[in-house]
PDB file of N, CA and C in Angstrom:
ATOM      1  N   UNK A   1     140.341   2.655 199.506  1.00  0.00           N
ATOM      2  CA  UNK A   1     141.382   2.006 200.304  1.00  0.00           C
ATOM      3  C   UNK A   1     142.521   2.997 200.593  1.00  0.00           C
ATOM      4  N   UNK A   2     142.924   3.508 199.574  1.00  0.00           N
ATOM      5  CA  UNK A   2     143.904   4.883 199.631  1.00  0.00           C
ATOM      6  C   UNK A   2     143.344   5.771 200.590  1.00  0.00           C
ATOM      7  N   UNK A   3     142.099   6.039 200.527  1.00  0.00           N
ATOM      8  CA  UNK A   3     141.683   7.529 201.241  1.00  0.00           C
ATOM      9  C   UNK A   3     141.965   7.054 202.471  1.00  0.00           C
ATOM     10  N   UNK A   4     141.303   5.568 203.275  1.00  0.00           N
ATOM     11  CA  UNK A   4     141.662   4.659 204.516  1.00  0.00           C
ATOM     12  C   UNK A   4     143.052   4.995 204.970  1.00  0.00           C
ATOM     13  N   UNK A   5     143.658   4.492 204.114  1.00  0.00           N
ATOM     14  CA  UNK A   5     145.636   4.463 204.586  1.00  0.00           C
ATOM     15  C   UNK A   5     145.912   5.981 204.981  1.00  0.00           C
ATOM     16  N   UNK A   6     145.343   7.274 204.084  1.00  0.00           N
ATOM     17  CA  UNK A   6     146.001   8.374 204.478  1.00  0.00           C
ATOM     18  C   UNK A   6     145.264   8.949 205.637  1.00  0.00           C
ATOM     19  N   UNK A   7     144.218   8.607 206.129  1.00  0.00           N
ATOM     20  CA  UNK A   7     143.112   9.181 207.452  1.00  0.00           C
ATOM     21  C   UNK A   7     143.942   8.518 208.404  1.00  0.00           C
ATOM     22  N   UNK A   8     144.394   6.996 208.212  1.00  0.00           N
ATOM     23  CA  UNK A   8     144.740   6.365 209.251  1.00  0.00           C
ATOM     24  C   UNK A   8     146.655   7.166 209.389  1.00  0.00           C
ATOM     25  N   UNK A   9     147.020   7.409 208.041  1.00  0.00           N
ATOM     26  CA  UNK A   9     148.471   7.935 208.541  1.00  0.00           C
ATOM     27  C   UNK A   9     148.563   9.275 209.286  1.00  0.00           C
ATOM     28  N   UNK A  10     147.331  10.292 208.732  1.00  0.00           N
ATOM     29  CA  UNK A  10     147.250  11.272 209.053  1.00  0.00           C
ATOM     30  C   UNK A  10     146.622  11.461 211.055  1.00  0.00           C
ATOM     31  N   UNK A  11     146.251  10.363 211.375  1.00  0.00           N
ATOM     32  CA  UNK A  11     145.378  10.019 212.667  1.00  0.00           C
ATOM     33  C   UNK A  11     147.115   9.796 213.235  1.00  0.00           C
ATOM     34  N   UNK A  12     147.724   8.909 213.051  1.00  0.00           N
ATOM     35  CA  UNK A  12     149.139   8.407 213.896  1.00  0.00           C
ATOM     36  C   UNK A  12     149.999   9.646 213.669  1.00  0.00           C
ATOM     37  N   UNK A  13     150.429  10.744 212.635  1.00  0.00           N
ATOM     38  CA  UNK A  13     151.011  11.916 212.594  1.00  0.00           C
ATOM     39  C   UNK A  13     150.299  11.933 213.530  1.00  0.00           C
ATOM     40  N   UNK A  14     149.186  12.995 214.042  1.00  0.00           N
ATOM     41  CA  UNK A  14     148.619  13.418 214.869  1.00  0.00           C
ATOM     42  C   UNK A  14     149.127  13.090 216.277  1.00  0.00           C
ATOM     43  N   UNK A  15     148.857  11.803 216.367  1.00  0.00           N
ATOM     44  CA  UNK A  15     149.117  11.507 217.862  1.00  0.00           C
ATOM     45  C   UNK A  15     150.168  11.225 217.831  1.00  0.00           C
ATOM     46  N   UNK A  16     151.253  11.137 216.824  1.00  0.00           N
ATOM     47  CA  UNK A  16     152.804  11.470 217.367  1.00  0.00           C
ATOM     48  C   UNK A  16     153.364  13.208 217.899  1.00  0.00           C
ATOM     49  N   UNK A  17     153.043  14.052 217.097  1.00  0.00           N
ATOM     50  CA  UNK A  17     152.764  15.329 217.078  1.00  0.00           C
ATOM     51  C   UNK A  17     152.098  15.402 218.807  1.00  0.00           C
ATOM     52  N   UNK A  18     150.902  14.559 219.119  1.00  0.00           N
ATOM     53  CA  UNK A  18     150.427  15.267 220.189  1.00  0.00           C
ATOM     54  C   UNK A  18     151.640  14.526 221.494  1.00  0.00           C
ATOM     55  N   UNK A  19     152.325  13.559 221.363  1.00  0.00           N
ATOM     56  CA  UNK A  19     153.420  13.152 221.965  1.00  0.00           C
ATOM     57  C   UNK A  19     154.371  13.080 221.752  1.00  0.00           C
ATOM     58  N   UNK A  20     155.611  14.115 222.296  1.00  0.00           N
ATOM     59  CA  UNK A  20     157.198  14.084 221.957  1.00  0.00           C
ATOM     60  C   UNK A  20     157.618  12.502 221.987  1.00  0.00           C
ATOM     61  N   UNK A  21     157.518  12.240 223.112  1.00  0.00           N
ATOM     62  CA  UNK A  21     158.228  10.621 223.024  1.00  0.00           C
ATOM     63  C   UNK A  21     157.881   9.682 222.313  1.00  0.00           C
ATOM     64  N   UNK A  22     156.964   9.639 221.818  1.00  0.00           N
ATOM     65  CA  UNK A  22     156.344   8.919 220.781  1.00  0.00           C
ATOM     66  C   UNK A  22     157.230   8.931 219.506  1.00  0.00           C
ATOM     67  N   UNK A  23     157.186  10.248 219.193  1.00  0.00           N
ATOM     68  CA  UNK A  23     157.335  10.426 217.948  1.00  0.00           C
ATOM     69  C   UNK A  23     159.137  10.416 218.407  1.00  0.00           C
ATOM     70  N   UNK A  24     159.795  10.335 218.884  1.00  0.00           N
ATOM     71  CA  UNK A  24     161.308  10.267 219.245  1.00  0.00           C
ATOM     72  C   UNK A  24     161.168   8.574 218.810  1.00  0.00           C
ATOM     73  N   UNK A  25     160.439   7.988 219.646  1.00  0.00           N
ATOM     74  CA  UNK A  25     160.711   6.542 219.515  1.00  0.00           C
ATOM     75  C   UNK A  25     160.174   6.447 218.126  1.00  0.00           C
ATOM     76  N   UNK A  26     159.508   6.958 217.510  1.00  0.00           N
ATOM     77  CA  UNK A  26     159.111   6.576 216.290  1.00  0.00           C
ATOM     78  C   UNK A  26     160.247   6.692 215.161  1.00  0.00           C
ATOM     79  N   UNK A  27     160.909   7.985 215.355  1.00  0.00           N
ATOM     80  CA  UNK A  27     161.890   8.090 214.677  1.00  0.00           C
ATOM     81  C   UNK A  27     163.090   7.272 214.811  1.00  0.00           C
ATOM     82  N   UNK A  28     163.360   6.542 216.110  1.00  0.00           N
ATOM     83  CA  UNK A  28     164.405   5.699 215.986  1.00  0.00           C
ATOM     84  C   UNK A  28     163.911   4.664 215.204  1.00  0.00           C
ATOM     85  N   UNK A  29     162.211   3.838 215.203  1.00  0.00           N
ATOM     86  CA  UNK A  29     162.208   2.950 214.969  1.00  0.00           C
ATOM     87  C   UNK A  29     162.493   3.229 213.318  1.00  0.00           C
ATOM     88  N   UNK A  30     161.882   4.385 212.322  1.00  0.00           N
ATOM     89  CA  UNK A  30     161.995   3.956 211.453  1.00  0.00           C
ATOM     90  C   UNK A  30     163.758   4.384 210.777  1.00  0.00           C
ATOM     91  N   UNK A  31     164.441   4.673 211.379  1.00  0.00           N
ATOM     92  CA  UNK A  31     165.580   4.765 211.294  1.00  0.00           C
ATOM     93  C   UNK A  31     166.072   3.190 211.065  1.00  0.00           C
ATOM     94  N   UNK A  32     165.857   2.738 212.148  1.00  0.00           N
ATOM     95  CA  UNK A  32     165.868   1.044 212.027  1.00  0.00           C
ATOM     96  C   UNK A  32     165.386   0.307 211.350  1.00  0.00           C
ATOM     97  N   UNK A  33     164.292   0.431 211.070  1.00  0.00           N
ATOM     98  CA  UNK A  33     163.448   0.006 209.987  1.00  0.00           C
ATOM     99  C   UNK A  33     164.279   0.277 208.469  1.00  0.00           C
ATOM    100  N   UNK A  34     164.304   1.793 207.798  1.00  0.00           N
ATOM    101  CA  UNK A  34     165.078   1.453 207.009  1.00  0.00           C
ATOM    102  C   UNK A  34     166.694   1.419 206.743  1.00  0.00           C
ATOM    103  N   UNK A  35     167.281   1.004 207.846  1.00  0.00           N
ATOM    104  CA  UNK A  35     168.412   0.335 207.936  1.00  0.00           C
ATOM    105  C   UNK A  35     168.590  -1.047 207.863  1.00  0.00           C
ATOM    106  N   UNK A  36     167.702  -1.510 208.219  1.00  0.00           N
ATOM    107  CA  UNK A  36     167.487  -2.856 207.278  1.00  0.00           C
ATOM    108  C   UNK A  36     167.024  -3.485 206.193  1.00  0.00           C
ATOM    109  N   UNK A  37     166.261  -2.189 205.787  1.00  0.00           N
ATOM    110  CA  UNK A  37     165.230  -1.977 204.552  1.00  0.00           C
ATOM    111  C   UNK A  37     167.003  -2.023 203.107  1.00  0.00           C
ATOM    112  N   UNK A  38     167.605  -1.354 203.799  1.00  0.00           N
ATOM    113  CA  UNK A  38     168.653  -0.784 202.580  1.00  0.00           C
ATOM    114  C   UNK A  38     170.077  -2.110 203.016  1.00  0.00           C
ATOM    115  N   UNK A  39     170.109  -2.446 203.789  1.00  0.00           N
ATOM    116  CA  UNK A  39     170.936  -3.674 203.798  1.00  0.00           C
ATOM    117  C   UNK A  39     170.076  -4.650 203.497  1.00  0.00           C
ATOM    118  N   UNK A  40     169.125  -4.952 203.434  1.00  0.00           N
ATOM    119  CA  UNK A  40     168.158  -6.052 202.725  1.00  0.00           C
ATOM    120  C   UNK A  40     168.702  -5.905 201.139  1.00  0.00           C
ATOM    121  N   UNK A  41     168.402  -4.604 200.544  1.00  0.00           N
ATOM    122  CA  UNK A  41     168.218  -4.161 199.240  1.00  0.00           C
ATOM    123  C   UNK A  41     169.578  -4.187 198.807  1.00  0.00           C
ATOM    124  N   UNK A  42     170.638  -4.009 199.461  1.00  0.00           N
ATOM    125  CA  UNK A  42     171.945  -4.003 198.973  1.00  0.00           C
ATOM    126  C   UNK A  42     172.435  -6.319 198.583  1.00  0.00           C
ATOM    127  N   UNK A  43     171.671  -5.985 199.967  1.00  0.00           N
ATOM    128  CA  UNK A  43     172.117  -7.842 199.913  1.00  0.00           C
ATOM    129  C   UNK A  43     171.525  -8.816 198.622  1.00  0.00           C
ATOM    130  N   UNK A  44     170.033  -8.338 198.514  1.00  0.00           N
ATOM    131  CA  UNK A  44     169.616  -8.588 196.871  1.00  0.00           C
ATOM    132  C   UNK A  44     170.622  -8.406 196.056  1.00  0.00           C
ATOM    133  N   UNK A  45     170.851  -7.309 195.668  1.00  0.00           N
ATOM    134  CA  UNK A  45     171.385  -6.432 194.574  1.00  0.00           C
ATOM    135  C   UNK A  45     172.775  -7.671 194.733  1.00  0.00           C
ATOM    136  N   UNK A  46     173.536  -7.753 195.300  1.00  0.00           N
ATOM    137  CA  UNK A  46     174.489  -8.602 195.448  1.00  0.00           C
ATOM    138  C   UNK A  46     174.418  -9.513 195.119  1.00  0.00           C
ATOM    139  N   UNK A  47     173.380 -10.745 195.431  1.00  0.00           N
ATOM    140  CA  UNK A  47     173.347 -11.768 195.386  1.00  0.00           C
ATOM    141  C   UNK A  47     172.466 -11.781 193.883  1.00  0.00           C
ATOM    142  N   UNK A  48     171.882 -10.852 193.088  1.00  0.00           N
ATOM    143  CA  UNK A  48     171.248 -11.372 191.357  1.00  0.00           C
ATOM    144  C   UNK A  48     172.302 -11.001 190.734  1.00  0.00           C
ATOM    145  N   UNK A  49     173.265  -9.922 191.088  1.00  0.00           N
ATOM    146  CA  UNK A  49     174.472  -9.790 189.914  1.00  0.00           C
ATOM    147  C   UNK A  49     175.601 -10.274 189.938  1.00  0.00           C
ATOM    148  N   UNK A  50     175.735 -11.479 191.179  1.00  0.00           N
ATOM    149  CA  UNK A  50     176.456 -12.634 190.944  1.00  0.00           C
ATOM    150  C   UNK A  50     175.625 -13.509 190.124  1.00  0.00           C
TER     151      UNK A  50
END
C-alpha cells in the first residue's frame, strides 16, 4: 500500500515538474491547505485546554 502511495506521489511530482503552472497552483493550494491545517490545530489545542 506504501509502495502504491509513493509511485502515485512520485507520478504527480512528475507531472507537476513537467508543468510550471501546475505546480504554481499546486503550491498555492497546499499553502492553503496547511493554513487551515494549523488554524484547525491551534483551534483544538484551544478548545481541550479550556
Amino acid at each position: 500500500m506504501k509502495r502504491s502511495y509513493w509511485q502515485d506521489l512520485k507520478g504527480a511530482f512528475y507531472l507537476i515538474w513537467r508543468n510550471k503552472w501546475s505546480f504554481i497552483s499546486v503550491g498555492i493550494l497546499l499553502q492553503f491547505v496547511i493554513g487551515i491545517g494549523v488554524a484547525a490545530l491551534s483551534l483544538v489545542s484551544l478548545s481541550t485546554s479550556e
